[in-house]
Each structure stands twice: as structure tokens, then as C-alpha cells.
PDB file of N, CA and C in Angstrom:
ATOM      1  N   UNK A   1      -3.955  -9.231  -8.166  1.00  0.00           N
ATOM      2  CA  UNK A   1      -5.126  -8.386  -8.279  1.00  0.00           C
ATOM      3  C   UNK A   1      -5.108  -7.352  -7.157  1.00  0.00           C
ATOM      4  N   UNK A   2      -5.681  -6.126  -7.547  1.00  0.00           N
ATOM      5  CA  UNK A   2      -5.354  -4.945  -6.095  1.00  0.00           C
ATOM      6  C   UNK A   2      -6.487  -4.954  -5.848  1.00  0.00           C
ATOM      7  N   UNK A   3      -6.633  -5.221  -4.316  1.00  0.00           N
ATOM      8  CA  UNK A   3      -7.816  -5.055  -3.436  1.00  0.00           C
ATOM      9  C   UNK A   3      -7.997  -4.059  -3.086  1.00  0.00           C
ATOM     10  N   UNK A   4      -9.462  -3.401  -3.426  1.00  0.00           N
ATOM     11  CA  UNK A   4     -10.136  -2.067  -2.500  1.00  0.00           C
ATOM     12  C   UNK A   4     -10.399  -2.675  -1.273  1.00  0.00           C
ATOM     13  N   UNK A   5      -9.749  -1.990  -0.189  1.00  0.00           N
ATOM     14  CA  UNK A   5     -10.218  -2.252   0.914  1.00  0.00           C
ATOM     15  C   UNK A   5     -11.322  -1.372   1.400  1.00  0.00           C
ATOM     16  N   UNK A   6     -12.294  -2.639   2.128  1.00  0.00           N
ATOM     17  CA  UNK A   6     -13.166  -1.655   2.896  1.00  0.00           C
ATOM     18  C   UNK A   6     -13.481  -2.360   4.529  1.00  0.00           C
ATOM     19  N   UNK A   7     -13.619  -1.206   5.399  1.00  0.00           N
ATOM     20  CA  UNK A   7     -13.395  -1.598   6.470  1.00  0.00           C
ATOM     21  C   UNK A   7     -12.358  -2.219   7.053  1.00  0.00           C
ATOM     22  N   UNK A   8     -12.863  -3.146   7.621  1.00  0.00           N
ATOM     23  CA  UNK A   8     -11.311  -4.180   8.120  1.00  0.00           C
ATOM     24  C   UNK A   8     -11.443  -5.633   8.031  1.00  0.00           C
ATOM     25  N   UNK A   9     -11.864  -5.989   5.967  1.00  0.00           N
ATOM     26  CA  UNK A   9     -11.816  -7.022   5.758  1.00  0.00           C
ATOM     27  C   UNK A   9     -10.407  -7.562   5.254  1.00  0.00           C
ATOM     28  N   UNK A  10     -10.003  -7.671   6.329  1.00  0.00           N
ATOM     29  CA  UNK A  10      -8.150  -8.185   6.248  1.00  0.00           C
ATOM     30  C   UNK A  10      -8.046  -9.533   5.404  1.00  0.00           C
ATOM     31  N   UNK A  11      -9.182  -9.906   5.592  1.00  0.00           N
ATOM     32  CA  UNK A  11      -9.626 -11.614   5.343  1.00  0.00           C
ATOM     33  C   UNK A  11      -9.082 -11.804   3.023  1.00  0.00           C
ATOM     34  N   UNK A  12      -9.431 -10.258   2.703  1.00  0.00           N
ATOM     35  CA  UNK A  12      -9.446  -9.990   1.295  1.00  0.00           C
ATOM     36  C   UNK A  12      -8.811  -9.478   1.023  1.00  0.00           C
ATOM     37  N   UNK A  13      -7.757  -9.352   2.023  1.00  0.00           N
ATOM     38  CA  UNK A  13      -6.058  -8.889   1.032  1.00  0.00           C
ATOM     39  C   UNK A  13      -5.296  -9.656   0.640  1.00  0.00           C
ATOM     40  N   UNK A  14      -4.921  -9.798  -0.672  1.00  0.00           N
ATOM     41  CA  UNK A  14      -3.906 -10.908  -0.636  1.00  0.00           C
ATOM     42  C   UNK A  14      -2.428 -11.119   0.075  1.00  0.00           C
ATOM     43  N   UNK A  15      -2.320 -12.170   0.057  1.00  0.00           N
ATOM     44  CA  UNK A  15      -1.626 -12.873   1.431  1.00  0.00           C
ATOM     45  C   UNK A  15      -0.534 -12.262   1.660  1.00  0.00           C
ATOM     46  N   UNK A  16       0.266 -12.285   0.169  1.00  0.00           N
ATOM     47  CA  UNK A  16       1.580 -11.579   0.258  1.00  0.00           C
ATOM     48  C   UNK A  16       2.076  -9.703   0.629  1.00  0.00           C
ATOM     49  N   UNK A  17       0.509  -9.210   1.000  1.00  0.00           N
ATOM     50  CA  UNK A  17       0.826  -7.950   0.978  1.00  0.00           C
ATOM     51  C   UNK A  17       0.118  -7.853   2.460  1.00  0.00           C
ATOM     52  N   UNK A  18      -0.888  -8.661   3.312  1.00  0.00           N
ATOM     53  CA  UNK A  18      -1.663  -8.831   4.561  1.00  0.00           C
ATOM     54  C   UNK A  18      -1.119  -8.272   5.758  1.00  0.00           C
ATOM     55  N   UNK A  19       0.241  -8.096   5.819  1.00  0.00           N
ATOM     56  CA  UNK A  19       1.205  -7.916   7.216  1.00  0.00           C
ATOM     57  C   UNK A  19       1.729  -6.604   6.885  1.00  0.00           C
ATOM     58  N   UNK A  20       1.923  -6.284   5.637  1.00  0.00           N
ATOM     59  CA  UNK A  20       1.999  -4.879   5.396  1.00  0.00           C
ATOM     60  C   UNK A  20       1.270  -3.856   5.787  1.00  0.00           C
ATOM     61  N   UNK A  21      -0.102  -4.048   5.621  1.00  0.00           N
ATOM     62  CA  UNK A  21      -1.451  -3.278   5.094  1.00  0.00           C
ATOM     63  C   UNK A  21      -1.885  -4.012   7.125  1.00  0.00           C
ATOM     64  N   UNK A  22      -1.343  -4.785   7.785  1.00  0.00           N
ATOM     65  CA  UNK A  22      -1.717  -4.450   8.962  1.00  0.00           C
ATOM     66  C   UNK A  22      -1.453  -3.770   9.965  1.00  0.00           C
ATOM     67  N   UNK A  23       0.225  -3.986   9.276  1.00  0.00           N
ATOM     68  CA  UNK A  23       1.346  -3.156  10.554  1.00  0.00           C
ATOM     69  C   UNK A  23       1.173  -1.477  10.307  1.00  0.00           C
ATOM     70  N   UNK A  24       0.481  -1.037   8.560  1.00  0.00           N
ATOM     71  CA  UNK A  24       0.567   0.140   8.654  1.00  0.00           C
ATOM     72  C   UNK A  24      -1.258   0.422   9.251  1.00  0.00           C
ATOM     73  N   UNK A  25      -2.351  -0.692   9.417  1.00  0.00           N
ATOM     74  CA  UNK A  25      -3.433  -0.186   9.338  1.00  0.00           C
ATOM     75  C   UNK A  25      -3.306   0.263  10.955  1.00  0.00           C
ATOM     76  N   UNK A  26      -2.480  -0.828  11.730  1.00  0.00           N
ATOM     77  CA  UNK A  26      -2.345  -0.668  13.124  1.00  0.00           C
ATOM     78  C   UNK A  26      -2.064   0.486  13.951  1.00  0.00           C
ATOM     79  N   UNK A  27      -0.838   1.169  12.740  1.00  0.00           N
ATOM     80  CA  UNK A  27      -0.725   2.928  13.146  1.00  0.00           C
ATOM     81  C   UNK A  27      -1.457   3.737  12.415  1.00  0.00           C
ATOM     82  N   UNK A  28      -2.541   3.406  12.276  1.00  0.00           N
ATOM     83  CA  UNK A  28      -3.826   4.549  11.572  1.00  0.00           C
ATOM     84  C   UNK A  28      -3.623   5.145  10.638  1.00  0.00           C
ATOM     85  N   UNK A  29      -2.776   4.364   9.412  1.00  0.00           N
ATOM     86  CA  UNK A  29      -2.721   4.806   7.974  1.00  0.00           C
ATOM     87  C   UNK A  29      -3.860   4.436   7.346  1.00  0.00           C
ATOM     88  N   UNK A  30      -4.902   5.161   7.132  1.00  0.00           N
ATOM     89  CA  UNK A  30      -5.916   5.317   6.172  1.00  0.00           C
ATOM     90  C   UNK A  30      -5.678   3.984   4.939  1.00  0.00           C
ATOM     91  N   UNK A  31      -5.114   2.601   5.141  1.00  0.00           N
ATOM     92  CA  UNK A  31      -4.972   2.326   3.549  1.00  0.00           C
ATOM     93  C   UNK A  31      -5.906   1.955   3.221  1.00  0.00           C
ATOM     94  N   UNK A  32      -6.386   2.033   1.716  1.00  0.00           N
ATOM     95  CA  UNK A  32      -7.804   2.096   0.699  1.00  0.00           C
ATOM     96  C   UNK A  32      -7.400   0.902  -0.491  1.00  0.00           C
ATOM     97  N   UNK A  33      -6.502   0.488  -0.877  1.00  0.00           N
ATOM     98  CA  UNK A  33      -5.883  -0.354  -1.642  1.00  0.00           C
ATOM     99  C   UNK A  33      -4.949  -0.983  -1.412  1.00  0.00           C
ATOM    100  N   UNK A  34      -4.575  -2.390  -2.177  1.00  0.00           N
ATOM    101  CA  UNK A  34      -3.186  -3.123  -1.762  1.00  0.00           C
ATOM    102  C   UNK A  34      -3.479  -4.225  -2.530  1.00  0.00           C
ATOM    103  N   UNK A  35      -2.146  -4.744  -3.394  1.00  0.00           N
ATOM    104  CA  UNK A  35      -2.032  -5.661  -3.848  1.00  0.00           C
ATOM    105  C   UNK A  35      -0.773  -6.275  -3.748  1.00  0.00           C
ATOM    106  N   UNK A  36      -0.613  -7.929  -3.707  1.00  0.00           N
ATOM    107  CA  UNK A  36       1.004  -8.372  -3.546  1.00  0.00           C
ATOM    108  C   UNK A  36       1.720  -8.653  -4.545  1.00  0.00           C
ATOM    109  N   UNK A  37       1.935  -8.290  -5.867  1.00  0.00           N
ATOM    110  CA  UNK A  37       2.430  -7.752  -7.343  1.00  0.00           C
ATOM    111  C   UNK A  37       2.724  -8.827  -7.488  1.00  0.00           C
ATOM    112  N   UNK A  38       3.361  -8.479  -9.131  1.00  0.00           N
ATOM    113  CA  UNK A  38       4.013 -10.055  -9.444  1.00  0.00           C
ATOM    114  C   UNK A  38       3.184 -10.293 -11.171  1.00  0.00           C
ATOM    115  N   UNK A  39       3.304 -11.245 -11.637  1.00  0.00           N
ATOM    116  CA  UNK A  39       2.863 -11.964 -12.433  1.00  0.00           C
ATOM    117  C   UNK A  39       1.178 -12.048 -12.089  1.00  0.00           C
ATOM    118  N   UNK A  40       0.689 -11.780 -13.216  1.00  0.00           N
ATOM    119  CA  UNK A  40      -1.121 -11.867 -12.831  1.00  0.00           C
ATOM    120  C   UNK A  40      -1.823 -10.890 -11.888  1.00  0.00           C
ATOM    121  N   UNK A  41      -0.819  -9.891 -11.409  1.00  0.00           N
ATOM    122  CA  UNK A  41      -1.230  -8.755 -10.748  1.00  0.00           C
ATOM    123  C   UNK A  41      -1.599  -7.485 -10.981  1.00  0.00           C
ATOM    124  N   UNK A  42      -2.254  -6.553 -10.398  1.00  0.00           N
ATOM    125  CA  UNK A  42      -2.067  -5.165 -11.065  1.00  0.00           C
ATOM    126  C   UNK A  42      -1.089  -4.149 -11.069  1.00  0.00           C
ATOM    127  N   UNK A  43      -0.175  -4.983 -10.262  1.00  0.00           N
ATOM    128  CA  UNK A  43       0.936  -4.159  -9.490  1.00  0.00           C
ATOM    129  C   UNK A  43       2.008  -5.029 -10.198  1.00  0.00           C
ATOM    130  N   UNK A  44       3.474  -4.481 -10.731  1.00  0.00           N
ATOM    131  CA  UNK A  44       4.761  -5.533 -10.503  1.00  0.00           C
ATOM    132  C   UNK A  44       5.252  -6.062  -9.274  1.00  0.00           C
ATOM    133  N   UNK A  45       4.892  -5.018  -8.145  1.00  0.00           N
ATOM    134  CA  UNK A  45       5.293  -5.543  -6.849  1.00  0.00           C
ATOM    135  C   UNK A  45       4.470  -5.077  -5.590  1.00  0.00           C
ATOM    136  N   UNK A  46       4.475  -5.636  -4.775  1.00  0.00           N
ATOM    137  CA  UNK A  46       3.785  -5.226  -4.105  1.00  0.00           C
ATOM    138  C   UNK A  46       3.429  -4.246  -2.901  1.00  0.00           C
ATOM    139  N   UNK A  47       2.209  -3.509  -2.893  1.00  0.00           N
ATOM    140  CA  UNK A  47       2.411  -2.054  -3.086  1.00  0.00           C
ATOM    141  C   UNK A  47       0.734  -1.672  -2.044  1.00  0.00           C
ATOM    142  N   UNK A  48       0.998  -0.837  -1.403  1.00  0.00           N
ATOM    143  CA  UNK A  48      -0.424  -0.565  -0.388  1.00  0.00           C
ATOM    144  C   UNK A  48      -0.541   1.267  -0.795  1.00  0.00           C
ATOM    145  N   UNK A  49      -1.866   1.386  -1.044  1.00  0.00           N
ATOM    146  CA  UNK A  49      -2.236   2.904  -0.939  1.00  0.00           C
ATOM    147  C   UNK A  49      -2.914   2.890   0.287  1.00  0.00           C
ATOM    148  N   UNK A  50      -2.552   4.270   0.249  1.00  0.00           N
ATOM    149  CA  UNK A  50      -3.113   5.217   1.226  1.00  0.00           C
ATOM    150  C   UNK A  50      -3.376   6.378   1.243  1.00  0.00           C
ATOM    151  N   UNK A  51      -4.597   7.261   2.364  1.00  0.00           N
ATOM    152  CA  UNK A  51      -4.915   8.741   2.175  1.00  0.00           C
ATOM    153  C   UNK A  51      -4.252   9.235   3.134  1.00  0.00           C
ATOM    154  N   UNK A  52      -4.071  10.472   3.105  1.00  0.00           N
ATOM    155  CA  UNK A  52      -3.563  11.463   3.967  1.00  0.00           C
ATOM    156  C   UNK A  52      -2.687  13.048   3.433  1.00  0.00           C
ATOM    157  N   UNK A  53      -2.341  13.694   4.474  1.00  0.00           N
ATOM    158  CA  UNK A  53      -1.612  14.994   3.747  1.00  0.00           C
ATOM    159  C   UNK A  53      -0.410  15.067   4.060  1.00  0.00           C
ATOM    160  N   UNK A  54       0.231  16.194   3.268  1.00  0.00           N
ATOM    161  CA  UNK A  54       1.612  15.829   2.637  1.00  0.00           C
ATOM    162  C   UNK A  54       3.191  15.052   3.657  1.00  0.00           C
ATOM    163  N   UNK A  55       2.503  14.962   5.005  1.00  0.00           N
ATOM    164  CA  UNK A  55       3.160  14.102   5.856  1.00  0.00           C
ATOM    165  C   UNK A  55       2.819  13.343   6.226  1.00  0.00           C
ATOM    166  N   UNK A  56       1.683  12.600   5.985  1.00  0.00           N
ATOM    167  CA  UNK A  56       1.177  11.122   5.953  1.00  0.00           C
ATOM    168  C   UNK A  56       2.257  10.125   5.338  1.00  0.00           C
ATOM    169  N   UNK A  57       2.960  10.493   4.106  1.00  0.00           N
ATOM    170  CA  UNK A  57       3.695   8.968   3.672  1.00  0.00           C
ATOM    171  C   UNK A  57       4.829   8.910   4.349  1.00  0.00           C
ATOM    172  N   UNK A  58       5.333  10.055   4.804  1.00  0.00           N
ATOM    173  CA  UNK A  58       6.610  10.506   5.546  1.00  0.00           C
ATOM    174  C   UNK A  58       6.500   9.262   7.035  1.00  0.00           C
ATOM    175  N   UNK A  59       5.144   9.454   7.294  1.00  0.00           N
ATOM    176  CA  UNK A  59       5.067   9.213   8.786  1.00  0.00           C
ATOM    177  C   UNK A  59       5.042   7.199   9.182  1.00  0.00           C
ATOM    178  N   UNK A  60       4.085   6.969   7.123  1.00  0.00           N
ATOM    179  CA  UNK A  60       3.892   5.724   7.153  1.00  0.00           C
ATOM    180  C   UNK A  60       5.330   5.184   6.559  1.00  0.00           C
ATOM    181  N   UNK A  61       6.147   5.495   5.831  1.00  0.00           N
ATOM    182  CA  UNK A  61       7.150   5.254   5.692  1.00  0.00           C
ATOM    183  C   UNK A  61       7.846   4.888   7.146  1.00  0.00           C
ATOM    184  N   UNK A  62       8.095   5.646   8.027  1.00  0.00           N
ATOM    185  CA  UNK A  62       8.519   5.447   9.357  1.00  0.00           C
ATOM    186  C   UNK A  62       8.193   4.488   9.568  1.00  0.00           C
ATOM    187  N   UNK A  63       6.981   4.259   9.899  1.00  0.00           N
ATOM    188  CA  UNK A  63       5.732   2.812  10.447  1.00  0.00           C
ATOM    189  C   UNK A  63       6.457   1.958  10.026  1.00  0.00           C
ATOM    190  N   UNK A  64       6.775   1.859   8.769  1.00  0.00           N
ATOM    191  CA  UNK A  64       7.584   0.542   7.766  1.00  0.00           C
ATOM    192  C   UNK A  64       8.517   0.107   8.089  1.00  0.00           C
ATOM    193  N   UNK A  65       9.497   1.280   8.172  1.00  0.00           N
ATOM    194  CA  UNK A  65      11.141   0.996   8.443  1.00  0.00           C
ATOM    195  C   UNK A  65      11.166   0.245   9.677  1.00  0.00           C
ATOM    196  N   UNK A  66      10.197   0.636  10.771  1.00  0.00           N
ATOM    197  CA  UNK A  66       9.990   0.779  12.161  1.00  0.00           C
ATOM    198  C   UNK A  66       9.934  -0.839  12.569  1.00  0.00           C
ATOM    199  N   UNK A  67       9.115  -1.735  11.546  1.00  0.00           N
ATOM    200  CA  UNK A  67       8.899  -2.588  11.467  1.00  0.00           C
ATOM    201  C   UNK A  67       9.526  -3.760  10.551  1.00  0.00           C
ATOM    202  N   UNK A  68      10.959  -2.971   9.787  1.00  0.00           N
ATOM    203  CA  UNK A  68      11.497  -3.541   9.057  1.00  0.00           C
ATOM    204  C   UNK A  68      10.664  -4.238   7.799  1.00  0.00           C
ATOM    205  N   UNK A  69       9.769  -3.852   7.268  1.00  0.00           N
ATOM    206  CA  UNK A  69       9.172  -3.750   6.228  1.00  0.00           C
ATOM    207  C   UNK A  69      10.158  -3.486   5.274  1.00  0.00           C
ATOM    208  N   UNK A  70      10.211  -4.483   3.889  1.00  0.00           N
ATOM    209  CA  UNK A  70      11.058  -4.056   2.327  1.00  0.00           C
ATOM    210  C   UNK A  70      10.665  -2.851   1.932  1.00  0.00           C
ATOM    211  N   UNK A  71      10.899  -2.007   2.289  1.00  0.00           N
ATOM    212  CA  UNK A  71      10.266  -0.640   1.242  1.00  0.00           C
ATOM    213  C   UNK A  71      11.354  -0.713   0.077  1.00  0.00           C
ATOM    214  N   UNK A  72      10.257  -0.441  -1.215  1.00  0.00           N
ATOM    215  CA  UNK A  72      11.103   0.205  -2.302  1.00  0.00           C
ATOM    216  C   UNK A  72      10.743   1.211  -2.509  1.00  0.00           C
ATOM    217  N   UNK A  73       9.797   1.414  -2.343  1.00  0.00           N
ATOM    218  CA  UNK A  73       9.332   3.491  -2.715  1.00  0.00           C
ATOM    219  C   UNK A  73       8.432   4.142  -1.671  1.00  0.00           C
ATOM    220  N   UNK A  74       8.497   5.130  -2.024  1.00  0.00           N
ATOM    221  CA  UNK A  74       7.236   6.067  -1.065  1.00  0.00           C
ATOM    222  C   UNK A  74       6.791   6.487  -2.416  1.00  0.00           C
ATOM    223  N   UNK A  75       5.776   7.241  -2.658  1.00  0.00           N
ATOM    224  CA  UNK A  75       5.020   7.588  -4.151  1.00  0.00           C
ATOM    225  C   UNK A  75       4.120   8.404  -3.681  1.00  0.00           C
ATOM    226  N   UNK A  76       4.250   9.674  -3.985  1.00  0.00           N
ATOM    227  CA  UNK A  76       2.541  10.571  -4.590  1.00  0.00           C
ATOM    228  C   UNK A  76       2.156  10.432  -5.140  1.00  0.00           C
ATOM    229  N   UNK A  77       1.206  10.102  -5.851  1.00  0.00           N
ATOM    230  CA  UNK A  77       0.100   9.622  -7.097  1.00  0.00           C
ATOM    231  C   UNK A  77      -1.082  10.518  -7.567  1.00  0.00           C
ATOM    232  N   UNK A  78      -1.126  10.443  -8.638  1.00  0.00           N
ATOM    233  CA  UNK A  78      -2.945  11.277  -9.002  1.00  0.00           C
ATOM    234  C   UNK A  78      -3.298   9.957  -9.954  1.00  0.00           C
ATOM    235  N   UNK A  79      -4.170   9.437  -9.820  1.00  0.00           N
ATOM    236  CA  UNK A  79      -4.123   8.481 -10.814  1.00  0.00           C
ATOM    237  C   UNK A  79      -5.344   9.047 -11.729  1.00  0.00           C
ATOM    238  N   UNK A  80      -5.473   8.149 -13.382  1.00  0.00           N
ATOM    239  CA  UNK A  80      -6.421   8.998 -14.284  1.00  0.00           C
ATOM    240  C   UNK A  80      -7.432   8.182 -14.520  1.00  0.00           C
ATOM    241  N   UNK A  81      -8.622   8.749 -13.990  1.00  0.00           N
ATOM    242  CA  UNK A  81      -9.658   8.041 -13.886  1.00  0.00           C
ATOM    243  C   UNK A  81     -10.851   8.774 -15.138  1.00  0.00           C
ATOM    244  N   UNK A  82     -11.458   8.284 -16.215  1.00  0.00           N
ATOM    245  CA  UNK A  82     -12.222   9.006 -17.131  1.00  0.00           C
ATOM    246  C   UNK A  82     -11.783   9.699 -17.446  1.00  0.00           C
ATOM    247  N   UNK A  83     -10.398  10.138 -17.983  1.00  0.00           N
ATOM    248  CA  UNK A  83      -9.123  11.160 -18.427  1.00  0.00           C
ATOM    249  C   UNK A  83      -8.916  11.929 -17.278  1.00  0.00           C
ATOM    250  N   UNK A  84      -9.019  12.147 -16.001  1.00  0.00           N
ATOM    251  CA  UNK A  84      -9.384  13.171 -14.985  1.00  0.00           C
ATOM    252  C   UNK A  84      -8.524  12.743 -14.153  1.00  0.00           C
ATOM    253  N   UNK A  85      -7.153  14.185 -13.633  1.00  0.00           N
ATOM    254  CA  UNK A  85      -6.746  13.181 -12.719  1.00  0.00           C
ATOM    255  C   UNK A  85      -7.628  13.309 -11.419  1.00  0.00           C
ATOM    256  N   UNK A  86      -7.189  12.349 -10.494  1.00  0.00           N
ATOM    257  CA  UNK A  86      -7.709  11.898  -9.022  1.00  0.00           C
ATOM    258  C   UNK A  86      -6.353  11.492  -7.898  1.00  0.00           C
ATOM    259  N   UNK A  87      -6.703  12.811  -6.937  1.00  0.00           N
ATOM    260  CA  UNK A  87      -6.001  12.804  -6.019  1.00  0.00           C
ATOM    261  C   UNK A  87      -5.638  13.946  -5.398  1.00  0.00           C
ATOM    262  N   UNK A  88      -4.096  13.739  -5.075  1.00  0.00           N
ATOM    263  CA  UNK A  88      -3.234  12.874  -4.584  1.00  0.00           C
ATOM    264  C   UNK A  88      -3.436  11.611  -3.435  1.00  0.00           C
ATOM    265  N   UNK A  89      -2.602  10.747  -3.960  1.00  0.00           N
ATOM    266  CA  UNK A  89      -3.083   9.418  -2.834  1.00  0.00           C
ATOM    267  C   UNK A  89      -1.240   9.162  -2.550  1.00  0.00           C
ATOM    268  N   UNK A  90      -1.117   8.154  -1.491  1.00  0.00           N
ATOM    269  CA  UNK A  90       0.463   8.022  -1.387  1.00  0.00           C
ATOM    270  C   UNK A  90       0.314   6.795  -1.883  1.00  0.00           C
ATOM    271  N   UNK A  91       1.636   5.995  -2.004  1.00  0.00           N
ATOM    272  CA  UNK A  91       1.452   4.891  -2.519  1.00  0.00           C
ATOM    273  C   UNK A  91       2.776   4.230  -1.771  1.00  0.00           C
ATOM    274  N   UNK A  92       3.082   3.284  -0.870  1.00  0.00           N
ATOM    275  CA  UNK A  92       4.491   2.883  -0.671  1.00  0.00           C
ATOM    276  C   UNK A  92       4.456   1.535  -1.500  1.00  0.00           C
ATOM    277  N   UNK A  93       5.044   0.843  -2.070  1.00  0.00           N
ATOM    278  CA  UNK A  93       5.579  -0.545  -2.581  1.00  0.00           C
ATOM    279  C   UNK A  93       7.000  -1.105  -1.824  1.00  0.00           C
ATOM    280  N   UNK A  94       7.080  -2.321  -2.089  1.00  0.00           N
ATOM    281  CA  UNK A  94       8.056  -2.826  -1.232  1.00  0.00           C
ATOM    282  C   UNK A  94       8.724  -4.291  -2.249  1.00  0.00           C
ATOM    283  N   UNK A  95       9.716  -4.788  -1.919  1.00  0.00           N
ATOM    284  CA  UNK A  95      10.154  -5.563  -2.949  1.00  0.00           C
ATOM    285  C   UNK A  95       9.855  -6.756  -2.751  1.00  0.00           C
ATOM    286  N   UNK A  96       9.453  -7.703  -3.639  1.00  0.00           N
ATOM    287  CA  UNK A  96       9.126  -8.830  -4.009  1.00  0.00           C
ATOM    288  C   UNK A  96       9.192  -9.837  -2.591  1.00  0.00           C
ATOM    289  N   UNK A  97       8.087 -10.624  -2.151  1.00  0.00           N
ATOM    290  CA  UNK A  97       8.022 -11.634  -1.394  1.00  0.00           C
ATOM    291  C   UNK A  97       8.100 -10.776   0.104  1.00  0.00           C
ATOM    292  N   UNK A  98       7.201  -9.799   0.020  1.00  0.00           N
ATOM    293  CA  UNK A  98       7.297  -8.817   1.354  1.00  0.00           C
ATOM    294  C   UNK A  98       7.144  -9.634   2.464  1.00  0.00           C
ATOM    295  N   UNK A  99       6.173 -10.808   2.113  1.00  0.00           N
ATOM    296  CA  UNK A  99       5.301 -11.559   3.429  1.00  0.00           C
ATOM    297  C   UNK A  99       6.274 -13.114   3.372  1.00  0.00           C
ATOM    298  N   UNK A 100       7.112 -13.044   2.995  1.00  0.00           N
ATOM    299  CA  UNK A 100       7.920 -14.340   2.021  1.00  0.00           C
ATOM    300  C   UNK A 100       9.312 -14.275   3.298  1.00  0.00           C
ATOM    301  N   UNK A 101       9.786 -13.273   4.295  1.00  0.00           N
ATOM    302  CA  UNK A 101      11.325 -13.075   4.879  1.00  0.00           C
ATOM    303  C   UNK A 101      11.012 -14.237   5.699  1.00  0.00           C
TER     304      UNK A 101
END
């Protein structure tokens, strides 16, 4: 299930995506969503959004590598909300069992 985050209820991310969504909240990536994919998820894998401009994912990407984080993608997104798109948001995902090494 993908969690809206609000504030810094870390307590309501799921588990497998928690160390992701901290190491990037720690360097002041805006993230707003995150889920740890899979089976029964909204995600296939698991995957943290975030806001910022057009060198924000560049920078959180870094954050990742930095920390040896699985990245599988970096992503721009508009997603379609009431047929309308909405955005751009970034999106990084990372491969299966991120919180699992």
C-alpha cells in the first residue's frame, strides 16, 4: 500500500521502504509518498516520491548512491488525477527487498 506521508510519521511507512524515505528525508528531500512494492501493493517495487525542481532527483539520486541504496530508476511523473494531469513529481524506485540487504 503507498503511504502519503505527512510530517514525520516514519512510524507509517512501510517497513520495507522506512530507511529509504529516511536516508533521503535526512538530506531534505521533500518525500510526500512511499511504498515497499511487491504483491498487494500499489507499487511492483518499491518506490519513494518526492517534490522539487528539475535538479532535485539528480541531487536525491546522489543521496541514494551515497548511501548505497538499490536504485532502479529516477522518474519524472505527472500523474492523472480526474483525467488532469498533476505535476511534475520525481519518483526514484529501487529493487526488491531494499530494507531486506
Amino acid at each position: 500500500m503507498a503511504t502519503k506521508q505527512k510530517g514525520d510519521a516514519l512510524a507509517e511507512i512501510d517497513d520495507g521502504i522506512r530507511s529509504a524515505v529516511t536516508v533521503l528525508r535526512t538530506a531534505n528531500v521533500e518525500t510526500f509518498e512511499s511504498c515497499e512494492g511487491g504483491p498487494g501493493h500499489a507499487f511492483p517495487l518499491p518506490a519513494v516520491r518526492f517534490h522539487g525542481e528539475r535538479s532535485e532527483g539528480f541531487r536525491a539520486l546522489a543521496v541514494a548512491l551515497q548511501h548505497a541504496l538499490p536504485v532502479n530508476d529516477l522518474r519524472r511523473i505527472w500523474r492523472i488525477e480526474d483525467g488532469e494531469p498533476v505535476g511534475p513529481c520525481w519518483e526514484l524506485t529501487f529493487h526488491s527487498g531494499t530494507d531486506r540487504r
